[in-house]
PDB file of N, CA and C in Angstrom:
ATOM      1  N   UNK A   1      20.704  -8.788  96.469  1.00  0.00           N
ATOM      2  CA  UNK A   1      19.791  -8.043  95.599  1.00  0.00           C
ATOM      3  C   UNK A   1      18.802  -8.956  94.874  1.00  0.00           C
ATOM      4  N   UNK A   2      18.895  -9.939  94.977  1.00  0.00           N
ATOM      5  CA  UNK A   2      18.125 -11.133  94.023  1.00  0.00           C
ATOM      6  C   UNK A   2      16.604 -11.045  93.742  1.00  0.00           C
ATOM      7  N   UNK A   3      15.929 -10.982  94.960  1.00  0.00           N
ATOM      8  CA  UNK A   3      14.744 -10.552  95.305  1.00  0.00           C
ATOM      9  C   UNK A   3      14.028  -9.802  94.688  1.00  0.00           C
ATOM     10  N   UNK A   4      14.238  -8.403  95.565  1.00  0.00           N
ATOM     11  CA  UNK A   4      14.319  -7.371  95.476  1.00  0.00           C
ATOM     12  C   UNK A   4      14.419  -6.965  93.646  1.00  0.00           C
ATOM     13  N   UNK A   5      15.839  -6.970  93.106  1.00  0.00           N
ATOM     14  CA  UNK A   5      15.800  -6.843  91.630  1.00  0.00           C
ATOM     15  C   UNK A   5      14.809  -7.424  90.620  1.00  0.00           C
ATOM     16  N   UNK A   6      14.512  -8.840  90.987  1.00  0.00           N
ATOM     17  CA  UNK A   6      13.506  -9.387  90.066  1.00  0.00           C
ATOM     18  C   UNK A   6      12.246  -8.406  90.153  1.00  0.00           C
ATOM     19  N   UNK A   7      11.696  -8.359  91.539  1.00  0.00           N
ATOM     20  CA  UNK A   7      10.840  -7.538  91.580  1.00  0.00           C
ATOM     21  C   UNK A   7      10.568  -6.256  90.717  1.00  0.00           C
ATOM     22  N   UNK A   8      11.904  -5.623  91.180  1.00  0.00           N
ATOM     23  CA  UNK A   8      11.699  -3.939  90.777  1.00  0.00           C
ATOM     24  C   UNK A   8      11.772  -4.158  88.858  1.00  0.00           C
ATOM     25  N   UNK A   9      12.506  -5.090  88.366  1.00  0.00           N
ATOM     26  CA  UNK A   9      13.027  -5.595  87.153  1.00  0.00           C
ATOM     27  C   UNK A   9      10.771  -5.808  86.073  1.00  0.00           C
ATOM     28  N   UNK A  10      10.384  -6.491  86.979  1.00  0.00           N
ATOM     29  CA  UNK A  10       8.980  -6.587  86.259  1.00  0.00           C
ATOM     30  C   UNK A  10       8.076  -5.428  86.642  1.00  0.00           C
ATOM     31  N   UNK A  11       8.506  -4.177  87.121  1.00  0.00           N
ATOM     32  CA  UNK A  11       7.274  -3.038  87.074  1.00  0.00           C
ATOM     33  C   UNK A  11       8.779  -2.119  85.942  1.00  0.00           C
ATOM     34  N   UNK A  12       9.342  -2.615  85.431  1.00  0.00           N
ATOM     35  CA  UNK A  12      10.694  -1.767  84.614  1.00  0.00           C
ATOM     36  C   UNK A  12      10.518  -2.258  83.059  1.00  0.00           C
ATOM     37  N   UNK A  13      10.277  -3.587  83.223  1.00  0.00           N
ATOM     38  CA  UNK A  13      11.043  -4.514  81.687  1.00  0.00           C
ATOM     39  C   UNK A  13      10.391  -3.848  80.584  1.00  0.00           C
ATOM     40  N   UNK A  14       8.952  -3.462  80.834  1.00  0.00           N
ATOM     41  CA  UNK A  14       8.356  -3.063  79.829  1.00  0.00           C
ATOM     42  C   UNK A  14       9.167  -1.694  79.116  1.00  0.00           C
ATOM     43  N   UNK A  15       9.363  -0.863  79.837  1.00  0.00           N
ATOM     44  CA  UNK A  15      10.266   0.493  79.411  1.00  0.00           C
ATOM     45  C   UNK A  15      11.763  -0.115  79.202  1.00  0.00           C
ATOM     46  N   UNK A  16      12.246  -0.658  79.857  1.00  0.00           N
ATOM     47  CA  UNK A  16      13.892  -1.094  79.558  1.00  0.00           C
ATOM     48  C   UNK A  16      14.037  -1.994  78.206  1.00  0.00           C
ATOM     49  N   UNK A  17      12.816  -3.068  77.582  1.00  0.00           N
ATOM     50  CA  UNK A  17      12.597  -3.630  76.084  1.00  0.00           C
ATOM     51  C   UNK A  17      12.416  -2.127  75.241  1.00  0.00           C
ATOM     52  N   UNK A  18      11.503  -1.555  75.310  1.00  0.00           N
ATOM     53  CA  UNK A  18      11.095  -0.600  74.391  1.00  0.00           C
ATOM     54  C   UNK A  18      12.573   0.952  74.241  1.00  0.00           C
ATOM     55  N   UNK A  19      13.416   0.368  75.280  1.00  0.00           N
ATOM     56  CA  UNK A  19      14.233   1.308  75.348  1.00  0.00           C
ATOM     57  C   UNK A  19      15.234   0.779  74.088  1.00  0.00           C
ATOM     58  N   UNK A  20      15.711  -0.040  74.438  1.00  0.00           N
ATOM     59  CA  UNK A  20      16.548  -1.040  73.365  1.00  0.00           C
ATOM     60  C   UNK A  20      15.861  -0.782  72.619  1.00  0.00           C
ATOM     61  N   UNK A  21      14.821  -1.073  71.691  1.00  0.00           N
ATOM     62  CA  UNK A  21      14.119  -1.050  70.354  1.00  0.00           C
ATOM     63  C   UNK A  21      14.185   0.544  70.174  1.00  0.00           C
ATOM     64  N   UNK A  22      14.396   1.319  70.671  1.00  0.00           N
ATOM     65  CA  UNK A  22      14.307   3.073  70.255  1.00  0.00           C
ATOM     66  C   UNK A  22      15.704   2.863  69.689  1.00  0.00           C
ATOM     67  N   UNK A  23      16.722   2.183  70.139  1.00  0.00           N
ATOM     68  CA  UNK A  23      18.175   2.284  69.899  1.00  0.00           C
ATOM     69  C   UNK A  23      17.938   1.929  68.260  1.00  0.00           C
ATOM     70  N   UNK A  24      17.500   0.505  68.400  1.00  0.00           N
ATOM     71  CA  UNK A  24      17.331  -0.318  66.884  1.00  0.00           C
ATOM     72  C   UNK A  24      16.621  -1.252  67.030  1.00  0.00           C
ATOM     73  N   UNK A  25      15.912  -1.328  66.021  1.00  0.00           N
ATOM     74  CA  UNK A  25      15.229  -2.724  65.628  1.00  0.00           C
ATOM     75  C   UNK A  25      15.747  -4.117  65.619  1.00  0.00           C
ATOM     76  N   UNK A  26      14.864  -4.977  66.423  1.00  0.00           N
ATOM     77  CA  UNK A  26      15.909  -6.289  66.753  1.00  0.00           C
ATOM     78  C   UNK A  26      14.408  -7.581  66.506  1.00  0.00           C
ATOM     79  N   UNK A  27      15.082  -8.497  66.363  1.00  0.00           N
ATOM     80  CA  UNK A  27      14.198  -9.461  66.977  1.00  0.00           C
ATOM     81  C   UNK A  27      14.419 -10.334  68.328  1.00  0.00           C
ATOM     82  N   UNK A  28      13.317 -11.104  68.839  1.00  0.00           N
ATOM     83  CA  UNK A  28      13.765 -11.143  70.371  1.00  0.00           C
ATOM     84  C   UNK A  28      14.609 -11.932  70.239  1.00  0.00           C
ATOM     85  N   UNK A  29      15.549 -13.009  70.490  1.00  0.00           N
ATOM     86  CA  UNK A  29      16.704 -13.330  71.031  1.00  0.00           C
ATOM     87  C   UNK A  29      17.576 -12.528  70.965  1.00  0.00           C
ATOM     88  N   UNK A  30      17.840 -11.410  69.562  1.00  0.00           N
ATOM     89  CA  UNK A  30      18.466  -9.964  69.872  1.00  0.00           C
ATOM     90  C   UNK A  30      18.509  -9.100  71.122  1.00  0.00           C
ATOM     91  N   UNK A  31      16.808  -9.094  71.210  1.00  0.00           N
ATOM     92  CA  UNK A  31      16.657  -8.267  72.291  1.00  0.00           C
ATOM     93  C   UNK A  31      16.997  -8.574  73.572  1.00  0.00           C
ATOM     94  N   UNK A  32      16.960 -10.016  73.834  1.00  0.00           N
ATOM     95  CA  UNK A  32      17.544 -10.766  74.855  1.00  0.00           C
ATOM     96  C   UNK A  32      19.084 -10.260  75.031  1.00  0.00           C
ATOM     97  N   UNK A  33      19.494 -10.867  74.533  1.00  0.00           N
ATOM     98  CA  UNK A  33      20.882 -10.741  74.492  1.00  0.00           C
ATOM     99  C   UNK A  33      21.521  -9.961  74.926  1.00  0.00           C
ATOM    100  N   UNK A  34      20.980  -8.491  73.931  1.00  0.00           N
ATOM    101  CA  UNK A  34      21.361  -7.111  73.940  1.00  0.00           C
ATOM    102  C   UNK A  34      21.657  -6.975  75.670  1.00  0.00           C
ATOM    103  N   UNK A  35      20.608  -7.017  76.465  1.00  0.00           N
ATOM    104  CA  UNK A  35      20.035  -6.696  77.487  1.00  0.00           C
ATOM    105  C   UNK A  35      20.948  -7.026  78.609  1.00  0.00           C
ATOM    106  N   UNK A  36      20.965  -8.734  78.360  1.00  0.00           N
ATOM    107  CA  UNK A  36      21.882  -9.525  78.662  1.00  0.00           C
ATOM    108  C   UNK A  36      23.082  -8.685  78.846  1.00  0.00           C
ATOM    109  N   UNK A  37      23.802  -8.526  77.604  1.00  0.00           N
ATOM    110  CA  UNK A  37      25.210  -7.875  77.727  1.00  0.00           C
ATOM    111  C   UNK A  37      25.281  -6.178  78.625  1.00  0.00           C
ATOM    112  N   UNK A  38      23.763  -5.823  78.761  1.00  0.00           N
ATOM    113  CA  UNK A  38      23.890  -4.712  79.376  1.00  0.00           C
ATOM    114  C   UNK A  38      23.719  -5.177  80.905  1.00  0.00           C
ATOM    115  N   UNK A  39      23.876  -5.974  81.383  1.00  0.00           N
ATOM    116  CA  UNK A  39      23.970  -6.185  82.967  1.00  0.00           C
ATOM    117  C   UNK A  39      22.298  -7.315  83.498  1.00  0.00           C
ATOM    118  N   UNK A  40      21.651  -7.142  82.661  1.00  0.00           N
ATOM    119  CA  UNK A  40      20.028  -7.633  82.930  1.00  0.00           C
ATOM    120  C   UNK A  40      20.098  -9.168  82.589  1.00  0.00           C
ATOM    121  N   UNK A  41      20.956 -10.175  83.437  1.00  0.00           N
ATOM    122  CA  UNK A  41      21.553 -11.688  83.019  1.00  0.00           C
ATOM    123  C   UNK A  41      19.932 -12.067  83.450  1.00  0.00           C
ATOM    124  N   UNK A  42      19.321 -11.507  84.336  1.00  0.00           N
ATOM    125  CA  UNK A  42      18.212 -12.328  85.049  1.00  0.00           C
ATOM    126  C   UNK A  42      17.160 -12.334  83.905  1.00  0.00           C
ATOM    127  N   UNK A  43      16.819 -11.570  83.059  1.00  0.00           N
ATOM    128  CA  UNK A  43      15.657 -11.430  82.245  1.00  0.00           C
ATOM    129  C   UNK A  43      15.573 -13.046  81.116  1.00  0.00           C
ATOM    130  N   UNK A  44      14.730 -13.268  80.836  1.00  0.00           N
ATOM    131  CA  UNK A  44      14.454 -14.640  80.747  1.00  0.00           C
ATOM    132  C   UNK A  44      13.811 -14.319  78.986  1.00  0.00           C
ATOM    133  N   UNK A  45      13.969 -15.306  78.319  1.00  0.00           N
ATOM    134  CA  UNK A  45      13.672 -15.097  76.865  1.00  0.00           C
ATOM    135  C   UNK A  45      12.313 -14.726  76.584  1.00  0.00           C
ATOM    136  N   UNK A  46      12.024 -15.924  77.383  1.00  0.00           N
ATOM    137  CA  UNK A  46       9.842 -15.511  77.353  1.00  0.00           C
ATOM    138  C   UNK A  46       9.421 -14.887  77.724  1.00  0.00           C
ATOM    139  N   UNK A  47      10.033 -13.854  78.724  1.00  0.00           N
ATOM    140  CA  UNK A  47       9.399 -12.974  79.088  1.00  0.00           C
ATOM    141  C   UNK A  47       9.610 -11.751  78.424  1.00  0.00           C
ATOM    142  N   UNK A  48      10.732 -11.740  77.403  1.00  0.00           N
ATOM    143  CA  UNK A  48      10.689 -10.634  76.625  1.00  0.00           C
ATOM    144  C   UNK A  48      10.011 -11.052  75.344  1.00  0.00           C
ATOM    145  N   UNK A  49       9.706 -12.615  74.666  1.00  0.00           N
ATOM    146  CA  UNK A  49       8.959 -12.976  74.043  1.00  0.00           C
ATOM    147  C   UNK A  49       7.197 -12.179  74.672  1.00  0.00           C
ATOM    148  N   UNK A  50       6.984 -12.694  75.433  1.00  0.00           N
ATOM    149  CA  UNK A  50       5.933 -12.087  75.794  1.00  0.00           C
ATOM    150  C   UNK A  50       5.455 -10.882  75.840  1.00  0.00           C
ATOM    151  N   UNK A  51       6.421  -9.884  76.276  1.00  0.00           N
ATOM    152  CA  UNK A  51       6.353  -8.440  76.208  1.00  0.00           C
ATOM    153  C   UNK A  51       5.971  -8.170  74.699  1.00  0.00           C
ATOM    154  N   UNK A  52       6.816  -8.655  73.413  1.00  0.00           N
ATOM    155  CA  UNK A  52       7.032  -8.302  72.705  1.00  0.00           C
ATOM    156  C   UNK A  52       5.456  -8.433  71.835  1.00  0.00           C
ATOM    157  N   UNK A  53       4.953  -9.679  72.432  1.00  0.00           N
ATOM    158  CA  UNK A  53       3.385  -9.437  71.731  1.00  0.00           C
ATOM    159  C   UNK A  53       2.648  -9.059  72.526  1.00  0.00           C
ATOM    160  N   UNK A  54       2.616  -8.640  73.595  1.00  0.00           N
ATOM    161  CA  UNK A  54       1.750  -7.368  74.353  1.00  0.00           C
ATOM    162  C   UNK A  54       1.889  -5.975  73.605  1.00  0.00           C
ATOM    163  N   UNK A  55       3.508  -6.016  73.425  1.00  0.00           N
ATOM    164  CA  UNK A  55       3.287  -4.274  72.553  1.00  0.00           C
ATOM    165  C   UNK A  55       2.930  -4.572  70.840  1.00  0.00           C
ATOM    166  N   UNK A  56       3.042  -5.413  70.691  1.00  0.00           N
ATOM    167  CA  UNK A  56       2.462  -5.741  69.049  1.00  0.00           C
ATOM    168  C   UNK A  56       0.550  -5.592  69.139  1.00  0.00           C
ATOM    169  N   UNK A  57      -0.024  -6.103  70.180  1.00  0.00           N
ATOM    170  CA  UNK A  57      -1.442  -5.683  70.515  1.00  0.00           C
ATOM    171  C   UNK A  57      -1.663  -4.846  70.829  1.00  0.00           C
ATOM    172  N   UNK A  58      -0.663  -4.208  71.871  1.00  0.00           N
ATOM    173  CA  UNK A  58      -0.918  -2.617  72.145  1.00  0.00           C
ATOM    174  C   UNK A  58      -0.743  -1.314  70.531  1.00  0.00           C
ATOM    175  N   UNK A  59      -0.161  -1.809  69.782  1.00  0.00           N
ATOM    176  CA  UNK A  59       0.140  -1.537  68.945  1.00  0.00           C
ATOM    177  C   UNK A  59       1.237  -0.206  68.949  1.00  0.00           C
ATOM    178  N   UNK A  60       2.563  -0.741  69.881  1.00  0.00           N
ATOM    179  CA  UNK A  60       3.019  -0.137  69.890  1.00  0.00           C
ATOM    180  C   UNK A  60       4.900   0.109  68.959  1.00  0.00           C
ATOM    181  N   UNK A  61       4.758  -1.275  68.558  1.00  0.00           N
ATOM    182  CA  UNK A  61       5.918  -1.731  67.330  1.00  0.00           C
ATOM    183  C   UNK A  61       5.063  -2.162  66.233  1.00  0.00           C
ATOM    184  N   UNK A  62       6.323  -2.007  65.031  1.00  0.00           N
ATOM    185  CA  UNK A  62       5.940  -2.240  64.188  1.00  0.00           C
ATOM    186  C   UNK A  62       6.937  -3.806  63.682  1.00  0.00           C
ATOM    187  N   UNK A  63       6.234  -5.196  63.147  1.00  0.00           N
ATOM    188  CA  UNK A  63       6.728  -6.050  62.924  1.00  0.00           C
ATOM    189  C   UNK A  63       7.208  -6.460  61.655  1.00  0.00           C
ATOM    190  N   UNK A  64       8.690  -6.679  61.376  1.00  0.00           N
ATOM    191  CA  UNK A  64       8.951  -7.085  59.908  1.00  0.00           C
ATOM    192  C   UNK A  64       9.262  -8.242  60.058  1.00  0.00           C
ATOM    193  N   UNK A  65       8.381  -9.914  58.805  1.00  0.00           N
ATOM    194  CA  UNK A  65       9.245 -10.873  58.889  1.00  0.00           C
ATOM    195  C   UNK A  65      10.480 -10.822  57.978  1.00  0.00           C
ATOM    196  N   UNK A  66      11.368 -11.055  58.722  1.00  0.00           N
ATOM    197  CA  UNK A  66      12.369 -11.082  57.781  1.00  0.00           C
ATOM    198  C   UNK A  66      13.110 -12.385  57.675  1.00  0.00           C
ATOM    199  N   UNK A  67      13.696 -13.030  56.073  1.00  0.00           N
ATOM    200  CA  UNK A  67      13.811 -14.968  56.103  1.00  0.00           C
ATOM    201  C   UNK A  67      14.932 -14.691  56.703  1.00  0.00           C
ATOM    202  N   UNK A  68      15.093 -16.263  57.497  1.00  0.00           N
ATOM    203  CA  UNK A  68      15.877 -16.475  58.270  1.00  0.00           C
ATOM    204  C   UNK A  68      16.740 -18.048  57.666  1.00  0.00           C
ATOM    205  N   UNK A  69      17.918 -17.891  57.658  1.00  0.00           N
ATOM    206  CA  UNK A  69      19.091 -18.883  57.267  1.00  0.00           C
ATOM    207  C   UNK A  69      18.791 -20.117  57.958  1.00  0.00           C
ATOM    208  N   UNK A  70      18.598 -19.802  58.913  1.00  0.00           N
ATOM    209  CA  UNK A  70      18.090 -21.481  60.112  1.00  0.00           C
ATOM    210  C   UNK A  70      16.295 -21.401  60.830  1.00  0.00           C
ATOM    211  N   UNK A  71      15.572 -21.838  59.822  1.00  0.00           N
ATOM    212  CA  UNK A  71      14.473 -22.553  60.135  1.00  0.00           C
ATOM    213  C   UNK A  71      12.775 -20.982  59.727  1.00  0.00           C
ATOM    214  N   UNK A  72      11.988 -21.008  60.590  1.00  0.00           N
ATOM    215  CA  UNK A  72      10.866 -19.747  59.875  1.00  0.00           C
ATOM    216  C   UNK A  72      11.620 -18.248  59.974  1.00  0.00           C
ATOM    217  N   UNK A  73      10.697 -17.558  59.134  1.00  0.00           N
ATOM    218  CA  UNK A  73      11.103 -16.307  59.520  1.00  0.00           C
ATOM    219  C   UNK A  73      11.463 -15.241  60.466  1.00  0.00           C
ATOM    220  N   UNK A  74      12.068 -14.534  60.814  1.00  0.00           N
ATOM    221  CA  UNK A  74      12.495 -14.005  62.343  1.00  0.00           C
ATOM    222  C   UNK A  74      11.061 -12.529  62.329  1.00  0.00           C
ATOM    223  N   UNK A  75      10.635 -12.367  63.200  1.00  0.00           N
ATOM    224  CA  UNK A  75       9.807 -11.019  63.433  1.00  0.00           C
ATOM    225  C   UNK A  75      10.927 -10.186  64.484  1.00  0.00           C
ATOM    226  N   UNK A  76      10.876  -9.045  63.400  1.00  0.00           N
ATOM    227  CA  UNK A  76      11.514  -7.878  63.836  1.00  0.00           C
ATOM    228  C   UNK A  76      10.893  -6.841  63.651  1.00  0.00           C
ATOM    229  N   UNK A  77      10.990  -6.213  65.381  1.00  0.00           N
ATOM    230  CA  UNK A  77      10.496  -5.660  66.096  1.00  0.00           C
ATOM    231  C   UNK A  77      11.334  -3.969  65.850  1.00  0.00           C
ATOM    232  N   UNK A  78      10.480  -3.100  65.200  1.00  0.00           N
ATOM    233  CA  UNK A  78      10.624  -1.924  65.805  1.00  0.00           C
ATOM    234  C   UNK A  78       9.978  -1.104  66.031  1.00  0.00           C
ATOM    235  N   UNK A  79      10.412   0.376  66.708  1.00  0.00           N
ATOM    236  CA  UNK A  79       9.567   1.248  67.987  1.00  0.00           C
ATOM    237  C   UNK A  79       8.817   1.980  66.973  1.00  0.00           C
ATOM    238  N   UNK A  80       7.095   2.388  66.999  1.00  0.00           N
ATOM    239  CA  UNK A  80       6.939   3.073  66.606  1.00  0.00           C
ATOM    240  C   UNK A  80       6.793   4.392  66.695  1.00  0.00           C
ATOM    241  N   UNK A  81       5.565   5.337  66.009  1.00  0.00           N
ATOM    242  CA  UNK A  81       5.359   6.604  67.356  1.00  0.00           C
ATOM    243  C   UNK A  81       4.769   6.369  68.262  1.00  0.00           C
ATOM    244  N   UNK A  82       3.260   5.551  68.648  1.00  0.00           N
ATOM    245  CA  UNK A  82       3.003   5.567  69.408  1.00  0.00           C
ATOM    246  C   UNK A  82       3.583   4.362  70.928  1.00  0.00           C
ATOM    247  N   UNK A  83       4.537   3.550  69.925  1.00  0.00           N
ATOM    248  CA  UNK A  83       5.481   3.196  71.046  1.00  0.00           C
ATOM    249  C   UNK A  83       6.327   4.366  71.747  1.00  0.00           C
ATOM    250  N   UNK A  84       6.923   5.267  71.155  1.00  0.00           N
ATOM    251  CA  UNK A  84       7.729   6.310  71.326  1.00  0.00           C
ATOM    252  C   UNK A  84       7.190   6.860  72.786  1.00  0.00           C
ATOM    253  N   UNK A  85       5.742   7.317  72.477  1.00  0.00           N
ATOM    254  CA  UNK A  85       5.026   7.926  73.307  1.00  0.00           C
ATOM    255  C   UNK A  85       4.935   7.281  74.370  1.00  0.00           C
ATOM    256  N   UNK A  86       4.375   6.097  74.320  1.00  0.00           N
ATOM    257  CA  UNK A  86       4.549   5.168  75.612  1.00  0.00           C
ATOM    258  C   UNK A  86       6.170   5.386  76.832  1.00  0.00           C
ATOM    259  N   UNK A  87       6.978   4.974  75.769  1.00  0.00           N
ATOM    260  CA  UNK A  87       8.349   5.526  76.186  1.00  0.00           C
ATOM    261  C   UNK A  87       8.692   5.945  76.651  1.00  0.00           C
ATOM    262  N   UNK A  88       8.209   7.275  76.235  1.00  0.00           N
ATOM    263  CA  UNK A  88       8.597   9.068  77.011  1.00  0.00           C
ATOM    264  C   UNK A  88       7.567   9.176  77.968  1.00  0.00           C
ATOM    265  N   UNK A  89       6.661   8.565  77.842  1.00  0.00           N
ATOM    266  CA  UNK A  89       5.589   8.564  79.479  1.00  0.00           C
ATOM    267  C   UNK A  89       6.309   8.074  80.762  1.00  0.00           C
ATOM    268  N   UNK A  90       6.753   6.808  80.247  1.00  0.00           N
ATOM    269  CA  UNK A  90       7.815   5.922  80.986  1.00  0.00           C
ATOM    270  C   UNK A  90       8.787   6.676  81.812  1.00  0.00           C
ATOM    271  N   UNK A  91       9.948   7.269  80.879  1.00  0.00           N
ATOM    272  CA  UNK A  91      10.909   8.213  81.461  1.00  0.00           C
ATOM    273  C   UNK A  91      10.643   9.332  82.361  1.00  0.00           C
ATOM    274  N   UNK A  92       9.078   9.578  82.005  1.00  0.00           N
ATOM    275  CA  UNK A  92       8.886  10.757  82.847  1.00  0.00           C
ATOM    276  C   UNK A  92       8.092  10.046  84.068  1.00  0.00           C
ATOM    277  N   UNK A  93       7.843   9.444  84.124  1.00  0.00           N
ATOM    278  CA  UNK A  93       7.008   8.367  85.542  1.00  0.00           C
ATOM    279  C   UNK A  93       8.866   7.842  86.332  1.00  0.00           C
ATOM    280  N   UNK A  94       9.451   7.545  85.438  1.00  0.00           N
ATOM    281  CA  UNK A  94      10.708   6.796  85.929  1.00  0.00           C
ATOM    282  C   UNK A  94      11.403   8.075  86.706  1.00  0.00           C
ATOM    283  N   UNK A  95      11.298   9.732  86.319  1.00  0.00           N
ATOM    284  CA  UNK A  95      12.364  10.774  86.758  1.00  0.00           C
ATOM    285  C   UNK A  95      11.616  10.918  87.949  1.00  0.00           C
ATOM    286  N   UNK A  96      10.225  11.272  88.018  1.00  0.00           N
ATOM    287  CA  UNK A  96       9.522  11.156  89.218  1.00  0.00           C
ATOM    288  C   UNK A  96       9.910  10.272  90.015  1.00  0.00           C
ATOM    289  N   UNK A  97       9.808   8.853  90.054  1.00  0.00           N
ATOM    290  CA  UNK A  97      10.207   8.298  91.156  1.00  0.00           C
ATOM    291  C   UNK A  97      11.253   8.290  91.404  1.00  0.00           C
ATOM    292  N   UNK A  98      12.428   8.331  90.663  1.00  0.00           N
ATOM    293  CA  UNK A  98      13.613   8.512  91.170  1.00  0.00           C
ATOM    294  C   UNK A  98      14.184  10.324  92.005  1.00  0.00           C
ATOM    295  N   UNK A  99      13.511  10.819  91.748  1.00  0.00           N
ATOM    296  CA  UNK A  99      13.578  12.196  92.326  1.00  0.00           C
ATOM    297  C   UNK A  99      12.725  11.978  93.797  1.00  0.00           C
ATOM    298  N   UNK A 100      11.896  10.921  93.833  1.00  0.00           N
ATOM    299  CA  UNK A 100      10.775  11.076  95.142  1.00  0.00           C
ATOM    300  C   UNK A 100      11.795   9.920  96.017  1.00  0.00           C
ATOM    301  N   UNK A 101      12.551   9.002  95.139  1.00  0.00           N
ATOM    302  CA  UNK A 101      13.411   7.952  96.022  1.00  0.00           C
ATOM    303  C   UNK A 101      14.617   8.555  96.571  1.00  0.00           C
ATOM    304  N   UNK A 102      14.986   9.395  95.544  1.00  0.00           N
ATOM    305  CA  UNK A 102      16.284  10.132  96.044  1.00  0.00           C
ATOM    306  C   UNK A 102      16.016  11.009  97.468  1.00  0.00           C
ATOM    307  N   UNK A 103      14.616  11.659  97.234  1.00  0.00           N
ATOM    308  CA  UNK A 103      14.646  12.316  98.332  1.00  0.00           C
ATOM    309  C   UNK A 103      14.549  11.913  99.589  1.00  0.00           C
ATOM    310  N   UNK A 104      13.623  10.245  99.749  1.00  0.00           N
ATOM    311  CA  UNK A 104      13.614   9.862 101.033  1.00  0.00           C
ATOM    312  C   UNK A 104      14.951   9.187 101.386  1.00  0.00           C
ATOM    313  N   UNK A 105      15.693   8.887 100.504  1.00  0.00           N
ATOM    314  CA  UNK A 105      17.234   8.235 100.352  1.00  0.00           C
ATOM    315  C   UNK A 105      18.100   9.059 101.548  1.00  0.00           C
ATOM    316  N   UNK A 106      18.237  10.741 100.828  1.00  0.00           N
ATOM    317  CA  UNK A 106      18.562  11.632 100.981  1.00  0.00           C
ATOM    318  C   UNK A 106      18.198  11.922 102.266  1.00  0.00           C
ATOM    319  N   UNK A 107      16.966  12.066 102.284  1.00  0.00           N
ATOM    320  CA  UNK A 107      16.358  12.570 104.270  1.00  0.00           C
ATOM    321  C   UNK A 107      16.315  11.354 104.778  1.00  0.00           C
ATOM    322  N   UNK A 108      16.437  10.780 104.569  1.00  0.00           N
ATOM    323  CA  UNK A 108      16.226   9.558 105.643  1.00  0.00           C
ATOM    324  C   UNK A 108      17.757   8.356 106.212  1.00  0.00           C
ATOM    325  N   UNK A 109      18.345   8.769 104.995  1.00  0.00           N
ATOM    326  CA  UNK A 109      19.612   8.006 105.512  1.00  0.00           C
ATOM    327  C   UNK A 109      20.444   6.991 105.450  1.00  0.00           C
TER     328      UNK A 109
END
């Protein structure tokens, strides 16, 4: 699956980060982690670093610094509405294809 997963994993990450942040507000090595422990070992720190200020420009979280015990402040990340919205676009693009995959799955074999 190595391949293949990375692949399908970067037209996903964007909805699978913003999914976690609907749960709760985190900052990223949180969000890493989280992810991590949910089966997603391959996802890489910077690239959810990165995501995370694409949706801060998109303006789709909202950022709190909050002080941190070991070294600058941590930015924590949570979903807003119009992250929300993004979201639920997501899920509904995501039921579609999985209803259009199932079906050639299904007829084809």
């Amino acid at each position: 699956m190595g391949k293949q997963m990375t692949e399908m994993l970067k037209g996903t990450l964007e909805g699978i980060v913003l999914a976690s942040l609907s749960v709760r507000s985190a900052y990223g090595y949180e969000i890493t982690a989280r992810l991590r422990e949910q089966g997603f070992s391959d996802i890489a720190e910077g690239t959810v670093y990165a995501l995370l200020v694409r949706f801060e420009q998109k303006g789709f979280v909202d950022v709190e610094k909050i002080p941190s015990e070991k070294g600058p402040p941590r930015k924590v990340y949570s979903l807003n509405a119009q992250g929300q919205e993004y979201l639920e676009e997501f899920w509904r693009t995501w039921r579609f294809l999985a209803e259009q995959l199932e079906q050639l799955h299904g007829g084809g074999g």
